[in-house]
N, C-alpha and C. Protein backbone atom coordinates (compact mmCIF):
# COMPACT_ATOMS: atom_id res chain seq x y z
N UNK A 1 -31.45 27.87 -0.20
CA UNK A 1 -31.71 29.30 -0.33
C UNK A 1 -32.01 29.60 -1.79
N UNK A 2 -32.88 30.09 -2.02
CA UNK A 2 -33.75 30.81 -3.25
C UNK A 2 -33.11 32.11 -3.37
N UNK A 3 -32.52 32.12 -5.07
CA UNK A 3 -31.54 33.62 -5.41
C UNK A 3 -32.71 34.51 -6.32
N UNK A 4 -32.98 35.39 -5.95
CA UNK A 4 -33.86 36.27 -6.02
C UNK A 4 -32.87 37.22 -7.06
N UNK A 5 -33.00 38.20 -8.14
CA UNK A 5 -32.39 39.06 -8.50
C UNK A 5 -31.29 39.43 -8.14
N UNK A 6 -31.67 40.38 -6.89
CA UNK A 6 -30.23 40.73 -6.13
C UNK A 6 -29.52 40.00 -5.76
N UNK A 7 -29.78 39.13 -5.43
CA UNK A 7 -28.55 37.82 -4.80
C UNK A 7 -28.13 37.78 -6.37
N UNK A 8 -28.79 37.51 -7.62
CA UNK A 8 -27.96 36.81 -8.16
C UNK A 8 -27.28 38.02 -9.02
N UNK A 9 -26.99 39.39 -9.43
CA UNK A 9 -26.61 40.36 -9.60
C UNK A 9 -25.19 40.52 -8.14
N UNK A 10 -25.79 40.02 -6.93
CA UNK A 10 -24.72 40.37 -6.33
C UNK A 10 -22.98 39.15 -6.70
N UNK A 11 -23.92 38.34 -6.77
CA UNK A 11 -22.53 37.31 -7.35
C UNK A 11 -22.32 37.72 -8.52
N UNK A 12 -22.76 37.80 -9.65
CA UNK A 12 -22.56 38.24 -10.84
C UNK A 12 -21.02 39.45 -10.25
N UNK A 13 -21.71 40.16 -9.76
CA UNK A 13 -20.31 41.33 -9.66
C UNK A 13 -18.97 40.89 -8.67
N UNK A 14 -19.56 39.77 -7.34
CA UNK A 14 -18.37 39.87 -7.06
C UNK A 14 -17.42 38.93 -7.74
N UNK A 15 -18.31 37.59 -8.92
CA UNK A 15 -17.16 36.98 -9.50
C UNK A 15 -16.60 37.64 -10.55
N UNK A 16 -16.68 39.08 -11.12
CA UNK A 16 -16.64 40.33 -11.79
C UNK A 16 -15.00 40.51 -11.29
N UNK A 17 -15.12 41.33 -9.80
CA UNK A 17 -14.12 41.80 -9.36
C UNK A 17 -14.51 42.54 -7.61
N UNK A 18 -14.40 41.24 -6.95
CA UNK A 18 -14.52 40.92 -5.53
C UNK A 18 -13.60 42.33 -4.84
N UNK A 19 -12.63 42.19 -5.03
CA UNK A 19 -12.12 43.14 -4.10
C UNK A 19 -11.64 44.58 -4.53
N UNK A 20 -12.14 45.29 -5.93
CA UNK A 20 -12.33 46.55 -5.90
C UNK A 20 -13.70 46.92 -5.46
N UNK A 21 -14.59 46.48 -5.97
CA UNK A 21 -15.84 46.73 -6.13
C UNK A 21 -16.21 46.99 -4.69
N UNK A 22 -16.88 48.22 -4.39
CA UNK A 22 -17.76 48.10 -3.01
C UNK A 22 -19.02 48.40 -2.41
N UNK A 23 -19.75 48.26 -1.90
CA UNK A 23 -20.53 47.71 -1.72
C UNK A 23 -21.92 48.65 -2.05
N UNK A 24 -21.22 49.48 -2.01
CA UNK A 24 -22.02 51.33 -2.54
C UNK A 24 -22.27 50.94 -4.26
N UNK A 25 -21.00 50.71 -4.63
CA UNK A 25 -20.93 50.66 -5.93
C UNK A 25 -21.69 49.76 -6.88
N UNK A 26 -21.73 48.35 -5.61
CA UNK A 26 -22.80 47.31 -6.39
C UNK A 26 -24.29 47.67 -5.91
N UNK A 27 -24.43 48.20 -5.11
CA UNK A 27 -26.01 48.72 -4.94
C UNK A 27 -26.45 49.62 -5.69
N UNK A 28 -25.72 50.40 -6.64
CA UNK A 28 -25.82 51.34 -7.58
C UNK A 28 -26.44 50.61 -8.83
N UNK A 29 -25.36 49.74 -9.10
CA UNK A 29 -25.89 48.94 -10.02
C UNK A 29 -26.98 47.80 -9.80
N UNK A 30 -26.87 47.74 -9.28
CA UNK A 30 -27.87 46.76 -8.92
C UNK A 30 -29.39 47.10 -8.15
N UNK A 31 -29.37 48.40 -8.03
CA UNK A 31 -30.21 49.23 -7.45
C UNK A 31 -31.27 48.83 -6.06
N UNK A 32 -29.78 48.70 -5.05
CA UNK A 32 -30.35 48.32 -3.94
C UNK A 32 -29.60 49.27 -3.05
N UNK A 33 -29.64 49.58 -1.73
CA UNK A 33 -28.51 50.27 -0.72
C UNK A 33 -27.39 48.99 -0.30
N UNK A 34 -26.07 50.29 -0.44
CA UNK A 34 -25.10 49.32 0.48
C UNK A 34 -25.57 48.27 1.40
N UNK A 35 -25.95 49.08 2.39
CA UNK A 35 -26.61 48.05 3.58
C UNK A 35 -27.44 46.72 3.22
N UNK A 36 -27.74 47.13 2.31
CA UNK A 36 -28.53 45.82 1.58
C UNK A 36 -27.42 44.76 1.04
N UNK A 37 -26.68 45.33 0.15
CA UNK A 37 -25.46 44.80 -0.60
C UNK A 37 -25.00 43.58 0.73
N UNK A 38 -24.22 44.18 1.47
CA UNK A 38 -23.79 43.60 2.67
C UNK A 38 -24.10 42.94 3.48
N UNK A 39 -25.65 43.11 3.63
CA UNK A 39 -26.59 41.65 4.42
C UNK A 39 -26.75 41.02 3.92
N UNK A 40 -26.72 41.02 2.27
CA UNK A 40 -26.90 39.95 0.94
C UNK A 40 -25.71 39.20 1.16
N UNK A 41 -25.09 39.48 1.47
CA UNK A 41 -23.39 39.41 1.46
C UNK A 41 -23.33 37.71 2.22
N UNK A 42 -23.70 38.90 3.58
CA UNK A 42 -23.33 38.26 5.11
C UNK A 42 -24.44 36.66 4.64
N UNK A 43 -25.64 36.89 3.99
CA UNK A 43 -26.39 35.59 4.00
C UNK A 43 -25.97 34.64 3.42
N UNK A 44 -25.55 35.20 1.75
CA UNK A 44 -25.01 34.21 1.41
C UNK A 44 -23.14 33.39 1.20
N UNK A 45 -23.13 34.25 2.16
CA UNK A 45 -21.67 33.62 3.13
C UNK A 45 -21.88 32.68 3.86
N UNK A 46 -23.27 32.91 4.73
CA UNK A 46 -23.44 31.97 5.90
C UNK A 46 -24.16 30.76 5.55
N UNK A 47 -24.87 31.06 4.32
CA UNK A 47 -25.64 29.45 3.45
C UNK A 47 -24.95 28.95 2.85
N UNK A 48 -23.62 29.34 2.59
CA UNK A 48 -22.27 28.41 2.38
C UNK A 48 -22.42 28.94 0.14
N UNK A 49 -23.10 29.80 -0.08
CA UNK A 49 -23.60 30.01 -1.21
C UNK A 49 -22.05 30.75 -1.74
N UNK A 50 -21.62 31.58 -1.04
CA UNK A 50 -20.45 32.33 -1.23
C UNK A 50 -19.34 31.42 -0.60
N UNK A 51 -18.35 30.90 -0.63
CA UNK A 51 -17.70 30.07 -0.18
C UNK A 51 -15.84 30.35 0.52
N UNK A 52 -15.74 31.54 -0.37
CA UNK A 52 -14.35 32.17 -0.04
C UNK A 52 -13.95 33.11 -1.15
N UNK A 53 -12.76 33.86 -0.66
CA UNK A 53 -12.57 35.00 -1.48
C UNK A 53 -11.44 34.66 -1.96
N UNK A 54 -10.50 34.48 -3.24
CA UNK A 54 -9.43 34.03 -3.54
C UNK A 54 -8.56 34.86 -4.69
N UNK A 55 -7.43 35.21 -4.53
CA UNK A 55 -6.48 36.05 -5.28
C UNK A 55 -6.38 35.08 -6.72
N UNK A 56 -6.20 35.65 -7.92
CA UNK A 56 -5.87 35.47 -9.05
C UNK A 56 -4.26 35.36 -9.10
N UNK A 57 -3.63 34.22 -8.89
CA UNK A 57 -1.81 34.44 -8.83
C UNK A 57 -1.82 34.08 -10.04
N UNK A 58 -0.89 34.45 -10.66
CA UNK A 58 0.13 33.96 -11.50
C UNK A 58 1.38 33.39 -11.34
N UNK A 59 1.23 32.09 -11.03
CA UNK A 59 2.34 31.12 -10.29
C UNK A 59 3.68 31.21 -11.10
N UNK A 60 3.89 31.33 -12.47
CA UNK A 60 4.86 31.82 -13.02
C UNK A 60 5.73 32.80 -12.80
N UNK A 61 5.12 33.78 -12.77
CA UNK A 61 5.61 35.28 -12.28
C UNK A 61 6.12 34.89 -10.48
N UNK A 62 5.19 33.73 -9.47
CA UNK A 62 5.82 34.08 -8.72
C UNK A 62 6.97 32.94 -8.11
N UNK A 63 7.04 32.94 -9.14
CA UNK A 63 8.53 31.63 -9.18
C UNK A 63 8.43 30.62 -9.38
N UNK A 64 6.76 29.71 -9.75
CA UNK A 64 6.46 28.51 -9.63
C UNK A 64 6.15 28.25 -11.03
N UNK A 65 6.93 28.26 -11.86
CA UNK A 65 6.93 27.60 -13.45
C UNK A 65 6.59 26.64 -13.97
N UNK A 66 6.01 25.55 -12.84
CA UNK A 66 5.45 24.39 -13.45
C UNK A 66 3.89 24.19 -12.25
N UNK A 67 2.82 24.78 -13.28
CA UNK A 67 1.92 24.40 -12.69
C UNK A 67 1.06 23.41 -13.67
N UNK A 68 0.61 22.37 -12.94
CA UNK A 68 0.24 21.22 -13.40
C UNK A 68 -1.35 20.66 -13.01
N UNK A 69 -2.34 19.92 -14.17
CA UNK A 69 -3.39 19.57 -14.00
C UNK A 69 -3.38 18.09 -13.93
N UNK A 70 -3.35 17.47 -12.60
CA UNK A 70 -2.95 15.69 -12.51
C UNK A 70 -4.20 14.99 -12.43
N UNK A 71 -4.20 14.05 -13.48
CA UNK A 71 -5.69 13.27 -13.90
C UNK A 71 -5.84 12.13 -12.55
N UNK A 72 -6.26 11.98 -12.03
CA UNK A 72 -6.67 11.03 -10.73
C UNK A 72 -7.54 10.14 -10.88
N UNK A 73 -7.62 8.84 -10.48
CA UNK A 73 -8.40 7.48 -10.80
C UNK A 73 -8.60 7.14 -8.84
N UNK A 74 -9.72 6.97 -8.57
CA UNK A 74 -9.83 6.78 -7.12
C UNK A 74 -10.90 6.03 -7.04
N UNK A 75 -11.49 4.84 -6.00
CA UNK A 75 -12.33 3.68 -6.01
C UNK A 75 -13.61 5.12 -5.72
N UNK A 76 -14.47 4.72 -6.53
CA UNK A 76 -15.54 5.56 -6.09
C UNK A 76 -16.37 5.92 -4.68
N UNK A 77 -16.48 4.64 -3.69
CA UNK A 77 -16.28 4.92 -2.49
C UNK A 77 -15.48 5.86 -1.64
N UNK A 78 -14.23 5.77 -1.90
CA UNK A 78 -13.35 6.49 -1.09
C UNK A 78 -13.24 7.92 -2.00
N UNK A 79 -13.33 8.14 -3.12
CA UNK A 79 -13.51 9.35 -3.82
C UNK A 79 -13.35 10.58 -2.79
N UNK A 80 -14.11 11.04 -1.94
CA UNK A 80 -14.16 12.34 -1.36
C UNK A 80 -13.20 12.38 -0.32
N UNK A 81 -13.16 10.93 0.60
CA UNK A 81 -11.84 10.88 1.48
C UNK A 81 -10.23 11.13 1.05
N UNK A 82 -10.32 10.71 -0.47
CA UNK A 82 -9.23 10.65 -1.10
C UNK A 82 -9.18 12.22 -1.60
N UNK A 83 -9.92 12.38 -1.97
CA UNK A 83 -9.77 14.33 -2.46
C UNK A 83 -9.91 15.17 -1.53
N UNK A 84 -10.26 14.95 0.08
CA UNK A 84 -9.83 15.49 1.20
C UNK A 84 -8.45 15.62 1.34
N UNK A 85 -7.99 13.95 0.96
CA UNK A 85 -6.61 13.96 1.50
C UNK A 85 -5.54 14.65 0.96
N UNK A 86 -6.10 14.86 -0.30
CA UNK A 86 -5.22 15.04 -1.48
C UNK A 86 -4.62 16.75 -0.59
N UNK A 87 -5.80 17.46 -0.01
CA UNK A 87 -5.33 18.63 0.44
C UNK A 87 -3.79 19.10 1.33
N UNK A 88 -3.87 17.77 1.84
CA UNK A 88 -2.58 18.27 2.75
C UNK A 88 -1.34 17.96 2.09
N UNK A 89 -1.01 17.60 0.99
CA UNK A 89 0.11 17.29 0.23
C UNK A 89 0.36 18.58 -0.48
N UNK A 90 1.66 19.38 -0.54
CA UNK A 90 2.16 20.70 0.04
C UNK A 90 2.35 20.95 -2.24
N UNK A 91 1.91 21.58 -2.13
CA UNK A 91 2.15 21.79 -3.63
C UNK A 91 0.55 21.40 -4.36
N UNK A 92 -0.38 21.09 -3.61
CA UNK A 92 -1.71 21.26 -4.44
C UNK A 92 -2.29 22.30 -4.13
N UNK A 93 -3.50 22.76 -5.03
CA UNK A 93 -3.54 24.19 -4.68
C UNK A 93 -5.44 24.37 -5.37
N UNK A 94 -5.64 23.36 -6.11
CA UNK A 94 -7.06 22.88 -6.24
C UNK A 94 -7.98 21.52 -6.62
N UNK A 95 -8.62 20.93 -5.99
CA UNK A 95 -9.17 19.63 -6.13
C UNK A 95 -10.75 19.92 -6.78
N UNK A 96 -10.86 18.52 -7.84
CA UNK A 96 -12.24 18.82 -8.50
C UNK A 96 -12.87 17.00 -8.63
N UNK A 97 -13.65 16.84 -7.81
CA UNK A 97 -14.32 15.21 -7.60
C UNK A 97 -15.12 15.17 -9.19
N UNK A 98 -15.22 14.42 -9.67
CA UNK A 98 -15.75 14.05 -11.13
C UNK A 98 -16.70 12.66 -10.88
N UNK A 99 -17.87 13.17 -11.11
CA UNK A 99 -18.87 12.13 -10.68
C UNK A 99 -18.72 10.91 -11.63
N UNK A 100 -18.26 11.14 -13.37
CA UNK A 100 -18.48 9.84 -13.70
C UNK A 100 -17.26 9.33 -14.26
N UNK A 101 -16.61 8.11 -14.68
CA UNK A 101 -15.94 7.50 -14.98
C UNK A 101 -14.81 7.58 -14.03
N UNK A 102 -13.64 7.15 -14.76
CA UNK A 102 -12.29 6.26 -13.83
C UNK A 102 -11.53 7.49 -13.12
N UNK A 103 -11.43 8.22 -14.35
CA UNK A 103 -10.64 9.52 -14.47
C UNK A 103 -11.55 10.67 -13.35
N UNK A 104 -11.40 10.16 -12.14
CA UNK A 104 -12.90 10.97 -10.79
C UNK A 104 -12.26 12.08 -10.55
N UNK A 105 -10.73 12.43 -10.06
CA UNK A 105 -10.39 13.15 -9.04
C UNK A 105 -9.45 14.42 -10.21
N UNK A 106 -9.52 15.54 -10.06
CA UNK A 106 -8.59 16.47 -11.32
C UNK A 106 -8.01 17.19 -9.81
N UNK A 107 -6.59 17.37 -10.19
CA UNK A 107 -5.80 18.11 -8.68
C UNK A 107 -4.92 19.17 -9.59
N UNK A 108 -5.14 20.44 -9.24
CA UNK A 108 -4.05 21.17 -9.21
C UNK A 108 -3.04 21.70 -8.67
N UNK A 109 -1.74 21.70 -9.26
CA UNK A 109 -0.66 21.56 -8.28
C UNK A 109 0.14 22.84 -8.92
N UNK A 110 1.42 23.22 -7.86
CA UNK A 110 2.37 24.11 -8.57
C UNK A 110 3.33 23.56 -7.59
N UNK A 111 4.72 24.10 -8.43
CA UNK A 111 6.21 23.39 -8.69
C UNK A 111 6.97 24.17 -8.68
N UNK A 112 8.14 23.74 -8.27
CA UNK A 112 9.25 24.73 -8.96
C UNK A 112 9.91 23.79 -9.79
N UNK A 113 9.80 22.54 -9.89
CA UNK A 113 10.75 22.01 -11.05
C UNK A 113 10.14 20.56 -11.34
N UNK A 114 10.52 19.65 -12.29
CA UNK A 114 10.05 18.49 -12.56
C UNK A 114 10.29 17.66 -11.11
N UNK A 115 11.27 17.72 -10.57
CA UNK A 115 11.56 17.12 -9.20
C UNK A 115 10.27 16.91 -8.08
N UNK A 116 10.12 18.59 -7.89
CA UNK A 116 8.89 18.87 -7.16
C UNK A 116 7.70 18.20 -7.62
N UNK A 117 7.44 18.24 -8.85
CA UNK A 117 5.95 17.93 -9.60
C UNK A 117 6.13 16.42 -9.00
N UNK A 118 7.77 15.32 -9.47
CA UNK A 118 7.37 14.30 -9.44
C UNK A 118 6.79 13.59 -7.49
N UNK A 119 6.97 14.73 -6.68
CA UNK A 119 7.14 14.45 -5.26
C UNK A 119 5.08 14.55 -5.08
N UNK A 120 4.80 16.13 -5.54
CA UNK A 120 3.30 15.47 -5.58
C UNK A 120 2.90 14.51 -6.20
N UNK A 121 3.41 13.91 -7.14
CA UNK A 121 2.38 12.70 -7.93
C UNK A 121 2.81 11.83 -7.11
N UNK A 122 4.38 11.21 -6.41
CA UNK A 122 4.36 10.26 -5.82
C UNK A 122 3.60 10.01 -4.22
N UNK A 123 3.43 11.43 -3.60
CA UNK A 123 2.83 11.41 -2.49
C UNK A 123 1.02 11.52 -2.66
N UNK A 124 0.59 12.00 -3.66
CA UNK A 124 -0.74 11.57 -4.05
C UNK A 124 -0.90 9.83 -4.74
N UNK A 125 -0.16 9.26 -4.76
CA UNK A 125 -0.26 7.72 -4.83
C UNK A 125 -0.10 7.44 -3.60
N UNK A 126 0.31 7.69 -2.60
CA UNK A 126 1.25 6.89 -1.52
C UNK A 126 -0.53 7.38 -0.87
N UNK A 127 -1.18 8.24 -0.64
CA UNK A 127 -2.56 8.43 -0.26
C UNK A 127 -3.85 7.42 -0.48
N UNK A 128 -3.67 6.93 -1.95
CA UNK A 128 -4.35 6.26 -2.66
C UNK A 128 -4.84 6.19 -4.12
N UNK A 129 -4.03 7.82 -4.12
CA UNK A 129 -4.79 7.95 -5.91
C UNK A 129 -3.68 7.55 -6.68
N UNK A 130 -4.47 7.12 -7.72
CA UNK A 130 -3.39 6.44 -9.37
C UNK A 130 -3.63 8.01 -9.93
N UNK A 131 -2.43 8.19 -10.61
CA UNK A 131 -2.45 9.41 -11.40
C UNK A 131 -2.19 8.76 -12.49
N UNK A 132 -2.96 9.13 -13.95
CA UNK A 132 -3.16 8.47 -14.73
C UNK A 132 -2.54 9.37 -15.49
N UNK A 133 -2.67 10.52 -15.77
CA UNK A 133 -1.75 11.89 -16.67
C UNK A 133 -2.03 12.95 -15.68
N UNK A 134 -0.36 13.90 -16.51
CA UNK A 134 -0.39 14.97 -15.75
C UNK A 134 -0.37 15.99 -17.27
N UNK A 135 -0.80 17.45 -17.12
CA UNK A 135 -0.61 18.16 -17.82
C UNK A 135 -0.08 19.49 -17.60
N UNK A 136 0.93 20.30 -18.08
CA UNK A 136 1.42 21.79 -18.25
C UNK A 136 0.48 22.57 -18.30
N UNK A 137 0.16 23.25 -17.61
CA UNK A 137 -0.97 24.51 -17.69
C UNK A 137 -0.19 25.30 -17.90
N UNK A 138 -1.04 26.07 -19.34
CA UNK A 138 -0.54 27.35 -19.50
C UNK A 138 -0.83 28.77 -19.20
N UNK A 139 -2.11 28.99 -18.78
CA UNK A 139 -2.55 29.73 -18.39
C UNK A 139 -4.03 29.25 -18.20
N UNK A 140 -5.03 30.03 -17.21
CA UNK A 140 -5.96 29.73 -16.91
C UNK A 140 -7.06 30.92 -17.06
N UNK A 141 -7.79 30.88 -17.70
CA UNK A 141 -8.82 32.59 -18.03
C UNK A 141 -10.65 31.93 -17.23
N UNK A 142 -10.97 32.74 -16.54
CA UNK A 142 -12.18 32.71 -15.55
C UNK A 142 -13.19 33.73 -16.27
N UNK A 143 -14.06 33.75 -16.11
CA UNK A 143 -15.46 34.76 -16.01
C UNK A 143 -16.44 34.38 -15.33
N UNK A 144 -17.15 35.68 -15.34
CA UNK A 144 -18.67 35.24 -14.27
C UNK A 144 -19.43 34.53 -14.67
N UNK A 145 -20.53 33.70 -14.06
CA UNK A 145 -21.10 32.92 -14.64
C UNK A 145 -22.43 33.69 -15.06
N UNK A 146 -22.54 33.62 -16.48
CA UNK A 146 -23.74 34.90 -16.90
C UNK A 146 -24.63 34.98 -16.29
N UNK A 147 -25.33 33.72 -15.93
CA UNK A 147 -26.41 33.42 -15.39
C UNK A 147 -26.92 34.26 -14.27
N UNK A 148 -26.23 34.51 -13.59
CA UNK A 148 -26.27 35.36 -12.30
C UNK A 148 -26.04 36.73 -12.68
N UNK A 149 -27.26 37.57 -12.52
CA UNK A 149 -27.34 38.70 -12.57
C UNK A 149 -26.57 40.02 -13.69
N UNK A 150 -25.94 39.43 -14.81
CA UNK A 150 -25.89 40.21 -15.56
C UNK A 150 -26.89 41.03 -16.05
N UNK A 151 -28.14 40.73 -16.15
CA UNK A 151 -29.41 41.42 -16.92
C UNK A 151 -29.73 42.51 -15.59
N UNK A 152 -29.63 42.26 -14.41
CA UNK A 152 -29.77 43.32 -13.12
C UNK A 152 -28.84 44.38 -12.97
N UNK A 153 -27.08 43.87 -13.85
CA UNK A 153 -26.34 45.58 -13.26
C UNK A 153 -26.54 46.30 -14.24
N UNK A 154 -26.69 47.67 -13.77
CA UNK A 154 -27.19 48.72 -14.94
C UNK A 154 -25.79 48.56 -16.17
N UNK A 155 -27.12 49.40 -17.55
CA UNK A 155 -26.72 49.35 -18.50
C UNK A 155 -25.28 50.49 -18.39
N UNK A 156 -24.49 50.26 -19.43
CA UNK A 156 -23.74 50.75 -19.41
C UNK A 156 -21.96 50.54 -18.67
N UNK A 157 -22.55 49.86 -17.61
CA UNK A 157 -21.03 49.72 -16.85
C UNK A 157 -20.51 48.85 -17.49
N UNK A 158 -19.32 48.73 -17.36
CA UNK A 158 -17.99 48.21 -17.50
C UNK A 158 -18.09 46.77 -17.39
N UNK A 159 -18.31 45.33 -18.50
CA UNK A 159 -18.28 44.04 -18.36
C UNK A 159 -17.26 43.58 -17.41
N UNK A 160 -15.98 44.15 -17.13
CA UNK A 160 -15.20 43.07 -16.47
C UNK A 160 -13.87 42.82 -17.47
């Protein structure tokens, strides 16, 4: 699928702020109708372009004080089977495949204590992956990706 302006103005806003924003509001800026907004929506939901909608936690605040970035080493073959698997082990919470070198698989996890942390690293070995380092995350800061439609929402509004 080919992102035309509006498509890419429409991601621009919802990686902005997905669930105030609505759909009136981004057609304003973006100077299309709701109805438009929303079939833009529905398409690129269904071309897999939009992929899911996900809350911003702060795992600290909600009791989970040790969230952790675990470095993963996996035979390059099995790579994607192994970062499938990695999903069902209860305390990960994001997987990232790394096309080059040893260091392939990055997993994010949350904890409530060193105990917990050490139960995902041992049950992500017992799968197949070597965890090579783990690291303390301290916080994590996101933005939109410029590329997409910043130059399309009108002047003046509010960056985010």
């Amino acid at each position: 699928m080919e992102l035309d302006e509006v498509d890419q103005g429409i991601l621009y806003l919802l990686q902005r702020d997905a669930r105030r924003l609505t759909t009136q509001e981004m057609g304003e800026q973006v100077g299309v109708a709701a109805s438009t907004i929303r079939n833009r929506i529905e398409k690129l939901e269904e071309a897999g372009i939009i992929r899911g909608y996900y809350p911003d936690v702060d795992y600290d605040k909600a009791g989970l004080q040790l969230y952790v970035e675990m470095i993963c080493s996996a035979p390059n073959p099995k790579r994607e089977q192994l970062a499938k698997e990695a999903r069902s082990v209860e305390g990960v919470i994001a997987i990232r495949e790394v096309l080059n070198g040893e260091e392939n698989i990055q997993i994010d996890a949350v904890g409530t204590d060193s105990d917990n942390v050490a139960r995902i690293a041992d049950e992500l070995s017992k799968i197949g992956l070597k965890v090579v380092n783990t690291k303390i995350i301290k916080d994590t800061f996101t933005q939109p990706f410029n590329h997409f439609g910043q130059h399309v929402v009108t002047e003046g509004e509010p960056d985010g």
